[in-house]
PDB file of N, CA and C in Angstrom:
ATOM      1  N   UNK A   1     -33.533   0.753  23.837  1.00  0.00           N
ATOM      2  CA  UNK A   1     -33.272   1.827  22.889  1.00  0.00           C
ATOM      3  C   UNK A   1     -32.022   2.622  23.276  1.00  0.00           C
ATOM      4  N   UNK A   2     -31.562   2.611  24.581  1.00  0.00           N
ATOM      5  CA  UNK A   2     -30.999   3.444  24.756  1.00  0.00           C
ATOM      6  C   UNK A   2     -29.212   2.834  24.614  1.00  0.00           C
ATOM      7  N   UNK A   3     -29.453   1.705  24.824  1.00  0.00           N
ATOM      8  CA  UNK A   3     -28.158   1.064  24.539  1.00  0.00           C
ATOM      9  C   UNK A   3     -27.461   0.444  23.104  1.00  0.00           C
ATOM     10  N   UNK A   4     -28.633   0.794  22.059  1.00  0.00           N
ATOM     11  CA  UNK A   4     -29.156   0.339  20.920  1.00  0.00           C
ATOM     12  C   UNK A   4     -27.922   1.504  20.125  1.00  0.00           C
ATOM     13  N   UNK A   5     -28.393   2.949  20.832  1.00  0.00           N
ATOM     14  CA  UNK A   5     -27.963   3.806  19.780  1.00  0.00           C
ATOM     15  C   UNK A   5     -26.534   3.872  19.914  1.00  0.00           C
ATOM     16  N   UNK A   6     -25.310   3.710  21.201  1.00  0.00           N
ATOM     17  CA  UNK A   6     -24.070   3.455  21.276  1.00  0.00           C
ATOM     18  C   UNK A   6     -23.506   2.539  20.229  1.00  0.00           C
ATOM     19  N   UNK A   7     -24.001   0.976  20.061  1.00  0.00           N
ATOM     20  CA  UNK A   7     -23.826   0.121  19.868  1.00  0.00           C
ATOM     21  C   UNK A   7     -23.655  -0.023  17.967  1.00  0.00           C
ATOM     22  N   UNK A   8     -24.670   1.238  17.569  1.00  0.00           N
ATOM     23  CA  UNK A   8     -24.957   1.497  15.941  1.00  0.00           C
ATOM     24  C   UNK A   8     -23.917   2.602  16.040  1.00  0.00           C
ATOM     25  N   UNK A   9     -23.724   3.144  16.778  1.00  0.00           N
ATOM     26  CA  UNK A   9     -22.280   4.705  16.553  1.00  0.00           C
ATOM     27  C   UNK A   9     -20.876   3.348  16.403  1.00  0.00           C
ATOM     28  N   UNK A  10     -20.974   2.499  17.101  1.00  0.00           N
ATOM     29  CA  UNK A  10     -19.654   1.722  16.931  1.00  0.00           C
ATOM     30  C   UNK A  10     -19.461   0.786  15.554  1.00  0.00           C
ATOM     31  N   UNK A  11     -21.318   0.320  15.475  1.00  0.00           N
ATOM     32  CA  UNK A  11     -21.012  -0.239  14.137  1.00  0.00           C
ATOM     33  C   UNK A  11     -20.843   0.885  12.937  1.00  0.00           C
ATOM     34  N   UNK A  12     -21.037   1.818  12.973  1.00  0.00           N
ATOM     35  CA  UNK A  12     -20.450   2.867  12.014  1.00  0.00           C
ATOM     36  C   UNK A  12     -19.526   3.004  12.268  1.00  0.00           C
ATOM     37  N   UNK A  13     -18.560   3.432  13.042  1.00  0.00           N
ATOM     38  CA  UNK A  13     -16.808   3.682  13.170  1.00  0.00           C
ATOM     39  C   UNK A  13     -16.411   2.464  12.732  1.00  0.00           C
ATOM     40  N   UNK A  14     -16.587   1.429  12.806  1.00  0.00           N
ATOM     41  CA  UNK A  14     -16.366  -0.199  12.106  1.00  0.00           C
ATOM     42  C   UNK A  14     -16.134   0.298  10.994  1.00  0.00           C
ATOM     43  N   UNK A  15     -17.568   0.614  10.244  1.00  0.00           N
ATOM     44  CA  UNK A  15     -17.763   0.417   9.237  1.00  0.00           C
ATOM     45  C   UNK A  15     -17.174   1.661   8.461  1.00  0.00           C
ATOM     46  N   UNK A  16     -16.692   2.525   8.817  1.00  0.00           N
ATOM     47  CA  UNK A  16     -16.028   3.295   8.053  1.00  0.00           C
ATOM     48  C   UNK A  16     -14.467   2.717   8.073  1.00  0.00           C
ATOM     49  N   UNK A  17     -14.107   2.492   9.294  1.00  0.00           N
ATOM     50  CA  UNK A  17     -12.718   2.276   9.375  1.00  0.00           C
ATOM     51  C   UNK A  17     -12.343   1.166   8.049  1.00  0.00           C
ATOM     52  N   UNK A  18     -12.890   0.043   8.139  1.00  0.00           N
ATOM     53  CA  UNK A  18     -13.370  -1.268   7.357  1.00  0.00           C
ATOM     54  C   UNK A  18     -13.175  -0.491   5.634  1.00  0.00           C
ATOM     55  N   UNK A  19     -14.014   0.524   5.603  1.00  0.00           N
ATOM     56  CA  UNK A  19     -13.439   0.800   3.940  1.00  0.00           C
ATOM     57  C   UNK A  19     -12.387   2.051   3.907  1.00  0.00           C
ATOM     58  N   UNK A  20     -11.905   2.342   5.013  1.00  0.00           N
ATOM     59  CA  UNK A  20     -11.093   3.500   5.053  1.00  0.00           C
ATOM     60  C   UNK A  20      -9.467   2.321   4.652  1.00  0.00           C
ATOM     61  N   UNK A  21      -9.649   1.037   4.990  1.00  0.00           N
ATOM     62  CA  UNK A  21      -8.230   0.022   5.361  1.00  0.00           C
ATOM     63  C   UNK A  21      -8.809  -0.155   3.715  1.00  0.00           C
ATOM     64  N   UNK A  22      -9.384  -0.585   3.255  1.00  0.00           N
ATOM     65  CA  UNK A  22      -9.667  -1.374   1.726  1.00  0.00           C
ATOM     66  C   UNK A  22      -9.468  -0.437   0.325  1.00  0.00           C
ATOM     67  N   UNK A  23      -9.616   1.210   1.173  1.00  0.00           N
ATOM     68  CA  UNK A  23      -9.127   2.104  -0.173  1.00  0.00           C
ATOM     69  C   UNK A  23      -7.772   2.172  -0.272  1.00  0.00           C
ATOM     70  N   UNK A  24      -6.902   2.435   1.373  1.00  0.00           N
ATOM     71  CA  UNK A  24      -5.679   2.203   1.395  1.00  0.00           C
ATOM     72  C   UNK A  24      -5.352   1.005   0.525  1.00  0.00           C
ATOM     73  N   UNK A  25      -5.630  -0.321   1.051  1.00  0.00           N
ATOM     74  CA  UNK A  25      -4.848  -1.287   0.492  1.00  0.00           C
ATOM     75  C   UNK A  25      -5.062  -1.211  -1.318  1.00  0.00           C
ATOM     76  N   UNK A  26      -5.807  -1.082  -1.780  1.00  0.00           N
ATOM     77  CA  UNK A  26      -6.037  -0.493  -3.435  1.00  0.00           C
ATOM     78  C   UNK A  26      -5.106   0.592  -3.524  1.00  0.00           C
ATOM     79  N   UNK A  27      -4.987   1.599  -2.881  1.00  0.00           N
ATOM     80  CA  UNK A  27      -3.668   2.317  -3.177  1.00  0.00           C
ATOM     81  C   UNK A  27      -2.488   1.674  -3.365  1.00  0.00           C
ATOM     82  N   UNK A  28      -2.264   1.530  -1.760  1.00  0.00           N
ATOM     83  CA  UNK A  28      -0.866   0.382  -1.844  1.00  0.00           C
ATOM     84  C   UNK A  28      -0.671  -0.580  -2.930  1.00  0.00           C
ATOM     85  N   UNK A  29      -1.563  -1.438  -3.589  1.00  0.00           N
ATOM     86  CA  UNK A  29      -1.354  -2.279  -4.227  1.00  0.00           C
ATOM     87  C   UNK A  29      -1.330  -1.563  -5.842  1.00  0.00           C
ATOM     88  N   UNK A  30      -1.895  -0.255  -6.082  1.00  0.00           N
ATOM     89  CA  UNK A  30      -1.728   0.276  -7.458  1.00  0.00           C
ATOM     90  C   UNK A  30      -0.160   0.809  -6.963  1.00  0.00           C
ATOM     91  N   UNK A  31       0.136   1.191  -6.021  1.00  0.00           N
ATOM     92  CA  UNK A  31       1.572   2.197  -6.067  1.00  0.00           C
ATOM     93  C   UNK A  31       2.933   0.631  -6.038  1.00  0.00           C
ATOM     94  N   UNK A  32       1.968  -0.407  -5.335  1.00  0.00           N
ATOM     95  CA  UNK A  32       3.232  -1.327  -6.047  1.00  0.00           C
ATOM     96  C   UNK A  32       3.578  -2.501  -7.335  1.00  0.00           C
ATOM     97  N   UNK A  33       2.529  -1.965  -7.643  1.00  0.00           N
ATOM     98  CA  UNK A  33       2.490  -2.407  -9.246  1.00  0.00           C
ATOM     99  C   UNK A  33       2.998  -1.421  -9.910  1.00  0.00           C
ATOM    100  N   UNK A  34       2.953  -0.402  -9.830  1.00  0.00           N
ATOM    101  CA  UNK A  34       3.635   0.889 -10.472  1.00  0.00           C
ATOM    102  C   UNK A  34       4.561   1.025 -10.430  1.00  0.00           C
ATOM    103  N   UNK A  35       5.625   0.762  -9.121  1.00  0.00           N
ATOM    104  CA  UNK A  35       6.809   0.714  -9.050  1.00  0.00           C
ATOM    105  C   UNK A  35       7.597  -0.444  -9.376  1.00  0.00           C
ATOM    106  N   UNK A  36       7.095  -1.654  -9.410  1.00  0.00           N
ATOM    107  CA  UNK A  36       7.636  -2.740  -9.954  1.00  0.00           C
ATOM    108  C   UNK A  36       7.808  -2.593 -11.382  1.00  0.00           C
ATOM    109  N   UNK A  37       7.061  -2.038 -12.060  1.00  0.00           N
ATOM    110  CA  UNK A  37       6.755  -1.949 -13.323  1.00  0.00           C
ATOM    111  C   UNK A  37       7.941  -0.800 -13.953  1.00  0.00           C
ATOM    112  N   UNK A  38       8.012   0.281 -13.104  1.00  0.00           N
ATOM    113  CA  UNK A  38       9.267   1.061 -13.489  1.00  0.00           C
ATOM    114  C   UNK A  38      10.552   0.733 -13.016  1.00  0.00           C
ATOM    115  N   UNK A  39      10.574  -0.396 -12.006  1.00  0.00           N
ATOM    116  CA  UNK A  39      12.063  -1.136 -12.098  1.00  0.00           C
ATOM    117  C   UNK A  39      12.334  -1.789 -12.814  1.00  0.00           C
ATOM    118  N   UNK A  40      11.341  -3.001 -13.140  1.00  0.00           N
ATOM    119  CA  UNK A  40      11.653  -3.347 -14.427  1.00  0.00           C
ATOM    120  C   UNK A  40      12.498  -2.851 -15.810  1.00  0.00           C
ATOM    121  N   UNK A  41      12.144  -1.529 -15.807  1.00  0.00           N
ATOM    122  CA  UNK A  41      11.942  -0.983 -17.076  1.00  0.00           C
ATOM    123  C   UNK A  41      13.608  -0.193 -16.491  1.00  0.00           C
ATOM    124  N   UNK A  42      14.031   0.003 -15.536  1.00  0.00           N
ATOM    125  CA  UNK A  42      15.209   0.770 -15.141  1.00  0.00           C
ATOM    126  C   UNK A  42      15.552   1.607 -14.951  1.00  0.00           C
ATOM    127  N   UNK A  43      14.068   2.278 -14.416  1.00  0.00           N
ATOM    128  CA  UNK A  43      13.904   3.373 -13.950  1.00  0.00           C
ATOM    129  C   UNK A  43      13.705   3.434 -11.927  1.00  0.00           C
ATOM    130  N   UNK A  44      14.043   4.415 -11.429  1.00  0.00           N
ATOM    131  CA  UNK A  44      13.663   4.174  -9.675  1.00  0.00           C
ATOM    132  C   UNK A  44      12.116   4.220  -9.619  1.00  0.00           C
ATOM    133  N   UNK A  45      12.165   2.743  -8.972  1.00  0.00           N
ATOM    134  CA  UNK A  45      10.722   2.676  -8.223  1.00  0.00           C
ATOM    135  C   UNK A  45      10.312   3.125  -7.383  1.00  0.00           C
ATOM    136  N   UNK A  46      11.221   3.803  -6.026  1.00  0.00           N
ATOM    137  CA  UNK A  46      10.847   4.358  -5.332  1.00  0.00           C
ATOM    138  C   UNK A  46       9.627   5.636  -5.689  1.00  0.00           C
ATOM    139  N   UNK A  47      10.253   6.371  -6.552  1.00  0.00           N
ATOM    140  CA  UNK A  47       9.325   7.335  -6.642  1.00  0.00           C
ATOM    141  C   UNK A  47       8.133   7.289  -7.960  1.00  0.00           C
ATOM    142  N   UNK A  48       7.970   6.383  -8.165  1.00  0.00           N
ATOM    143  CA  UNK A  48       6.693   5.741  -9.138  1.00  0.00           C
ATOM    144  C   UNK A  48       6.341   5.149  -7.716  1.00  0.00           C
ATOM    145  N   UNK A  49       6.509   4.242  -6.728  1.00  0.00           N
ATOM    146  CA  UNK A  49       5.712   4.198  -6.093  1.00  0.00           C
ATOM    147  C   UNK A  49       4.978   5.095  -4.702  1.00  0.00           C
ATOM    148  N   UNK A  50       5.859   6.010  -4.369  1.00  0.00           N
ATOM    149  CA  UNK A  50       5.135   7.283  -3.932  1.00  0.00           C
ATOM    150  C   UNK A  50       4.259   8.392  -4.547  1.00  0.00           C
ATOM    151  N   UNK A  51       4.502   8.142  -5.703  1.00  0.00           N
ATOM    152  CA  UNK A  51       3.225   9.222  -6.702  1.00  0.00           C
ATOM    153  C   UNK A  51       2.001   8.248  -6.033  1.00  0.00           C
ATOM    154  N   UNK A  52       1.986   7.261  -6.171  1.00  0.00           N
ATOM    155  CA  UNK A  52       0.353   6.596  -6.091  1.00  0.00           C
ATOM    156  C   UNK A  52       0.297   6.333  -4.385  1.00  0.00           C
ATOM    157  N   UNK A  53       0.997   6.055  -3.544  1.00  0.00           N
ATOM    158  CA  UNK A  53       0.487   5.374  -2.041  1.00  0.00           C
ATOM    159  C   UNK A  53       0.301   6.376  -1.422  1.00  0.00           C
ATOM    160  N   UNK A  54      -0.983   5.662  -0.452  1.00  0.00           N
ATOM    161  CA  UNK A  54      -1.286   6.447   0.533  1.00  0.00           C
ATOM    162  C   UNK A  54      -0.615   7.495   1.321  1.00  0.00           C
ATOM    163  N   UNK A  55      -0.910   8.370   2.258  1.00  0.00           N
ATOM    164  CA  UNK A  55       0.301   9.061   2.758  1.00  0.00           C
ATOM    165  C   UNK A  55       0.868   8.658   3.932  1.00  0.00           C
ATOM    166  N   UNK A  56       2.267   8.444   4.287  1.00  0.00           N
ATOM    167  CA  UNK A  56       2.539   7.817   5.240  1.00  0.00           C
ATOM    168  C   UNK A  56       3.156   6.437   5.179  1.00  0.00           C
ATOM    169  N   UNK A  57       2.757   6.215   4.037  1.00  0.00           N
ATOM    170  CA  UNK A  57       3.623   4.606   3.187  1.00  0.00           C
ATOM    171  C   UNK A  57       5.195   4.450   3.158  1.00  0.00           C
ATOM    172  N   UNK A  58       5.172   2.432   3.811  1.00  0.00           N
ATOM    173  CA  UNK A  58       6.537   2.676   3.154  1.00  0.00           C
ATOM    174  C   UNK A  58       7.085   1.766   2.143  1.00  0.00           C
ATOM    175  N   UNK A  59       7.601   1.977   1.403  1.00  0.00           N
ATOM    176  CA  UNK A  59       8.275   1.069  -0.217  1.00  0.00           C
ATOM    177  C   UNK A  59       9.857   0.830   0.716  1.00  0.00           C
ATOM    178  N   UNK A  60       9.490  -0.642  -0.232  1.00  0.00           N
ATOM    179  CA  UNK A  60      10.547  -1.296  -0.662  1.00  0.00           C
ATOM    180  C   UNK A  60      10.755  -2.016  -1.669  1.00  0.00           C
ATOM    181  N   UNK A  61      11.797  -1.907  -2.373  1.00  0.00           N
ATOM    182  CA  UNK A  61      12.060  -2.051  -3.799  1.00  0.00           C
ATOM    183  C   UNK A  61      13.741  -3.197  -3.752  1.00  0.00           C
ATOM    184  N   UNK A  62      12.781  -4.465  -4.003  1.00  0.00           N
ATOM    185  CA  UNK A  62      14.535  -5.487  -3.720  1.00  0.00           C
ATOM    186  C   UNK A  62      14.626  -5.965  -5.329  1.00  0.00           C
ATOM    187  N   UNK A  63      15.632  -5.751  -6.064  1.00  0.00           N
ATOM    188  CA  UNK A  63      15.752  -6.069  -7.242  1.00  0.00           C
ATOM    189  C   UNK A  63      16.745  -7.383  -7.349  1.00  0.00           C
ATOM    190  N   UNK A  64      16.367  -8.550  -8.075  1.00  0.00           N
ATOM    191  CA  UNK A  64      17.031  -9.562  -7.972  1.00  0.00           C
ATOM    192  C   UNK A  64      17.569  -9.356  -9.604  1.00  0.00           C
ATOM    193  N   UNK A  65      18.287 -10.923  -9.908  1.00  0.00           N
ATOM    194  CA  UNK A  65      18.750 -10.944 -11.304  1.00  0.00           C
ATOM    195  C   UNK A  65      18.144 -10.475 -12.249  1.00  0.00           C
ATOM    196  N   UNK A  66      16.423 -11.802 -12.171  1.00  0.00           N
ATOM    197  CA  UNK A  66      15.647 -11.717 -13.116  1.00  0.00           C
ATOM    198  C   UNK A  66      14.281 -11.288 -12.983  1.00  0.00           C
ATOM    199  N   UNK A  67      13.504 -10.302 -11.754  1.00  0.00           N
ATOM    200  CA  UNK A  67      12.822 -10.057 -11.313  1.00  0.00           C
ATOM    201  C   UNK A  67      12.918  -9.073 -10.202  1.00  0.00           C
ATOM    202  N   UNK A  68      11.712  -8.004  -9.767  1.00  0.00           N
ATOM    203  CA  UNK A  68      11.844  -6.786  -8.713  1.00  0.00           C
ATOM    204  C   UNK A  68      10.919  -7.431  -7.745  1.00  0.00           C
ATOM    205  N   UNK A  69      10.534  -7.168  -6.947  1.00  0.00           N
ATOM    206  CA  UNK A  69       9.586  -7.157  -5.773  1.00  0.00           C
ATOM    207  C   UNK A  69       9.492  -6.214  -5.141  1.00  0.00           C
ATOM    208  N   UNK A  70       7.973  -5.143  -5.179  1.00  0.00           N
ATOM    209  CA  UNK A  70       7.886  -4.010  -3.998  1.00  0.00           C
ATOM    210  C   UNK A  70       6.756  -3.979  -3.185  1.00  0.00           C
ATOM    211  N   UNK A  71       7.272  -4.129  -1.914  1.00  0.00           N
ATOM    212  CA  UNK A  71       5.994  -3.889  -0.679  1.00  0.00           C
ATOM    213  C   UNK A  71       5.828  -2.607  -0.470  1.00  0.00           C
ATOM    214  N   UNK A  72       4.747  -2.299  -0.353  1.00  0.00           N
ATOM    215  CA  UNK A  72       4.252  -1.118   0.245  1.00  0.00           C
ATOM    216  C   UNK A  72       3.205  -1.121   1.226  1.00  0.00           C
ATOM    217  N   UNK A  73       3.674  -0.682   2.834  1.00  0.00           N
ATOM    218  CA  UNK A  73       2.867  -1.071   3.502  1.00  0.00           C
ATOM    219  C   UNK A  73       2.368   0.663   4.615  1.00  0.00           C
ATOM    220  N   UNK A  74       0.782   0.190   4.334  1.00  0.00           N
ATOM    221  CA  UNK A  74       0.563   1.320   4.767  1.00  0.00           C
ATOM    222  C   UNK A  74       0.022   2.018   6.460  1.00  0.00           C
ATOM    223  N   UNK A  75      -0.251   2.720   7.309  1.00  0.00           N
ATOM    224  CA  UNK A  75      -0.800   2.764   8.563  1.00  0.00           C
ATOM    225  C   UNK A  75      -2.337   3.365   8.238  1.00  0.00           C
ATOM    226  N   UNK A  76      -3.529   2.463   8.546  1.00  0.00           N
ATOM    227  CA  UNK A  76      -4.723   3.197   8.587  1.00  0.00           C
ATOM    228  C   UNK A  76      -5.032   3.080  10.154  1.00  0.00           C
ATOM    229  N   UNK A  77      -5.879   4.277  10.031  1.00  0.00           N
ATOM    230  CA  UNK A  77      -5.924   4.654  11.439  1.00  0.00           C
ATOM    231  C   UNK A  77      -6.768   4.454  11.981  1.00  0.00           C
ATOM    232  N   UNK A  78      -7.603   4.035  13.133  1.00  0.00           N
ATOM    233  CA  UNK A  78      -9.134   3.522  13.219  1.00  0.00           C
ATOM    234  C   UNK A  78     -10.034   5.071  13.494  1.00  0.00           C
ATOM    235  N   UNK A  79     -11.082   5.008  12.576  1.00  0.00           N
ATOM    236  CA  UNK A  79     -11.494   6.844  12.897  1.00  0.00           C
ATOM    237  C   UNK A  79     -12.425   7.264  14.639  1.00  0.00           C
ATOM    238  N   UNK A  80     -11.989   7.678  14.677  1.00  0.00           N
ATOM    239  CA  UNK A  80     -12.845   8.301  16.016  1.00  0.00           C
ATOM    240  C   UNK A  80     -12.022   7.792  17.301  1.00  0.00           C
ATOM    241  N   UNK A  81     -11.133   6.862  16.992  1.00  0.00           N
ATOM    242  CA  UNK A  81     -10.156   6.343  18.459  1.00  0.00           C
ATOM    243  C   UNK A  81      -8.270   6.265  18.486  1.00  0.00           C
ATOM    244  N   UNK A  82      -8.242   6.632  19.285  1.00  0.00           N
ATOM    245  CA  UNK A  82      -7.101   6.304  19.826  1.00  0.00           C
ATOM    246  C   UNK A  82      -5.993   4.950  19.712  1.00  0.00           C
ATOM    247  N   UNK A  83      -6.273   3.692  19.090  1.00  0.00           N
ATOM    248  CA  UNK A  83      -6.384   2.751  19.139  1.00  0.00           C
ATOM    249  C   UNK A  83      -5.020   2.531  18.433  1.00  0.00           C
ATOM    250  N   UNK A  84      -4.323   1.352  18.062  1.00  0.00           N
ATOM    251  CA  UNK A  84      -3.244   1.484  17.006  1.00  0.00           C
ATOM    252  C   UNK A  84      -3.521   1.173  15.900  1.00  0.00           C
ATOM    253  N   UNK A  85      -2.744   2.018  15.237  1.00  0.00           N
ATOM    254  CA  UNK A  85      -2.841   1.670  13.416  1.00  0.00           C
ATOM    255  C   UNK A  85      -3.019   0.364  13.012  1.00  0.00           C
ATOM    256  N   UNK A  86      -3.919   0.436  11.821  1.00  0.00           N
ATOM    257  CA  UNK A  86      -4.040  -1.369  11.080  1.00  0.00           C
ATOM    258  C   UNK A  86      -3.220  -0.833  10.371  1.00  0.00           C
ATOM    259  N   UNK A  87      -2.167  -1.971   9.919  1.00  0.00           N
ATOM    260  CA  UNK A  87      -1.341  -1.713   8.743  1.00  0.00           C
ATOM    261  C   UNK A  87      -1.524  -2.252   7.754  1.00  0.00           C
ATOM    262  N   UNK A  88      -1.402  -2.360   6.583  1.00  0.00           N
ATOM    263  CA  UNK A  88      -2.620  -2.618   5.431  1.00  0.00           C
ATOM    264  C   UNK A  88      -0.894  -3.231   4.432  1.00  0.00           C
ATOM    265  N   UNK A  89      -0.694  -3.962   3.797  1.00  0.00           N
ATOM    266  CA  UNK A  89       0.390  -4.554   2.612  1.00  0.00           C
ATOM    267  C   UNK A  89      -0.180  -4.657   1.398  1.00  0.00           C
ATOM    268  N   UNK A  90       0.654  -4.294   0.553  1.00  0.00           N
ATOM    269  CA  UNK A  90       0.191  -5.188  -1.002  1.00  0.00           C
ATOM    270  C   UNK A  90       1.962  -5.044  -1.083  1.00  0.00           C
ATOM    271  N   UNK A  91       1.936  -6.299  -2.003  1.00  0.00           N
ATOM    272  CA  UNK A  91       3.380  -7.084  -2.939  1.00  0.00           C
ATOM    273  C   UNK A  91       3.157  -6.977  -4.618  1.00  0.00           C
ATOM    274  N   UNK A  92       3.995  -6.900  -5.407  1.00  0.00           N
ATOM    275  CA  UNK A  92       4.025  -6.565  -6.471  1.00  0.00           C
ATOM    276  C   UNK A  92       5.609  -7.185  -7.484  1.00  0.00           C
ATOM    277  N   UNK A  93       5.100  -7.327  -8.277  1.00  0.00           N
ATOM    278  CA  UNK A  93       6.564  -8.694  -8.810  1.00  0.00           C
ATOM    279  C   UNK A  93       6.330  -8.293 -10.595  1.00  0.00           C
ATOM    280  N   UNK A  94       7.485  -7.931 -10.916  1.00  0.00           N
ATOM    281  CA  UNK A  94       7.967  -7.614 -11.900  1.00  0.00           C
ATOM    282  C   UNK A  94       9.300  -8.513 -12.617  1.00  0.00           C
ATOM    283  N   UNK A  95       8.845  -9.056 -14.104  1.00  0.00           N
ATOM    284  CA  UNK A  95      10.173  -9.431 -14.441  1.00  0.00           C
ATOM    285  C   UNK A  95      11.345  -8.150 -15.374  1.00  0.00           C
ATOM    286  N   UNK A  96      12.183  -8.330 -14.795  1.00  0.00           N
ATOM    287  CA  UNK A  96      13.632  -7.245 -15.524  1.00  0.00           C
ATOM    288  C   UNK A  96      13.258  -7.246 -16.871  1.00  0.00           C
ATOM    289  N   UNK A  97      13.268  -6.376 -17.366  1.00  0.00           N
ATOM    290  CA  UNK A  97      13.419  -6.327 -19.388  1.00  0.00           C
ATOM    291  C   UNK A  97      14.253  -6.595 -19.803  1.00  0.00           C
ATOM    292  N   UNK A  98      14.840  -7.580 -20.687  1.00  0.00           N
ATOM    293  CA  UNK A  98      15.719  -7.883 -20.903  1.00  0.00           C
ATOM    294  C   UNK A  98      16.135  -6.802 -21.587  1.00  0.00           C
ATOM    295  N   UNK A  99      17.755  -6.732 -21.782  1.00  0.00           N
ATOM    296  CA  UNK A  99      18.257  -5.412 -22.449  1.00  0.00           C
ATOM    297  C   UNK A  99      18.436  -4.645 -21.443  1.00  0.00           C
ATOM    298  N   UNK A 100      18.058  -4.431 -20.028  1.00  0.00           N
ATOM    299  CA  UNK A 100      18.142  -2.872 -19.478  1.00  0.00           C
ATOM    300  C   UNK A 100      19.165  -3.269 -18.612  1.00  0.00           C
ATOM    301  N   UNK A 101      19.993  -2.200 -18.583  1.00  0.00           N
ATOM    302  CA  UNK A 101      21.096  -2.398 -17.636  1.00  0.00           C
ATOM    303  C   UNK A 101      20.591  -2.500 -16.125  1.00  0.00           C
ATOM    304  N   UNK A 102      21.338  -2.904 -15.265  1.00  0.00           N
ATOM    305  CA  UNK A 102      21.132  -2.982 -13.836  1.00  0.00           C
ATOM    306  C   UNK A 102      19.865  -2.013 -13.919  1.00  0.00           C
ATOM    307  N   UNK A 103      18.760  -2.282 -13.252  1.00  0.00           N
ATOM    308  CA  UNK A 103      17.905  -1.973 -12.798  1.00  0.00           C
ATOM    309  C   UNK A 103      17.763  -1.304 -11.114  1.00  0.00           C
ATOM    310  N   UNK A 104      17.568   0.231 -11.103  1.00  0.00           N
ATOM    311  CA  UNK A 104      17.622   0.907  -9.643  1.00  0.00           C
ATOM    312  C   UNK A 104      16.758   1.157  -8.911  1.00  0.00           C
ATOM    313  N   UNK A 105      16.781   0.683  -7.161  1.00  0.00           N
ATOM    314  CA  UNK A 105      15.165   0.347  -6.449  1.00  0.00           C
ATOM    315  C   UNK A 105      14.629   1.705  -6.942  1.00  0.00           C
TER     316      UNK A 105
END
């Protein structure tokens, strides 16, 4: 019993950390669909994709001819330790609208 109850405190810090990384990455991945979506359109993605990501995120916004691509990758932190950050990605791919002039990250 007594080694029982350590062992359930760790599977809870797991288990929070575990959906603390999975809300991040749903952020990340709405903030880079968001920003792909406003490069497209020829507007800056950068800041369509900081309205939505986690805090602490970082975007990148590479605009090619006929298509954008933005990573946003985030640091979750493991709760209760010292430990190093999981870093959590989502990718996001947009085609250019035709008609819009140069498109800006």
């Amino acid at each position: 019993m007594a080694a029982g109850l350590p062992a359930l405190l760790l599977l809870l810090l797991v288990g929070l950390t575990a959906v603390n990384a999975v809300s991040a990455r749903a952020a990340c991945l709405d903030a880079a669909r968001e920003a792909a979506l406003a490069a497209s359109r020829g507007e800056p993605g950068d800041s369509a994709a900081h309205r939505h990501a986690p805090p602490g995120a970082e975007v990148a916004v590479v605009v090619d001819d006929e298509v954008v691509r933005v990573t946003v990758r985030a640091p979750v932190r493991a709760l209760g330790t010292d430990l190093p950050a999981i870093v959590v990605v989502a990718t996001a791919v947009a085609a250019v609208e035709p008609g819009i002039p140069e498109p800006r990250p």
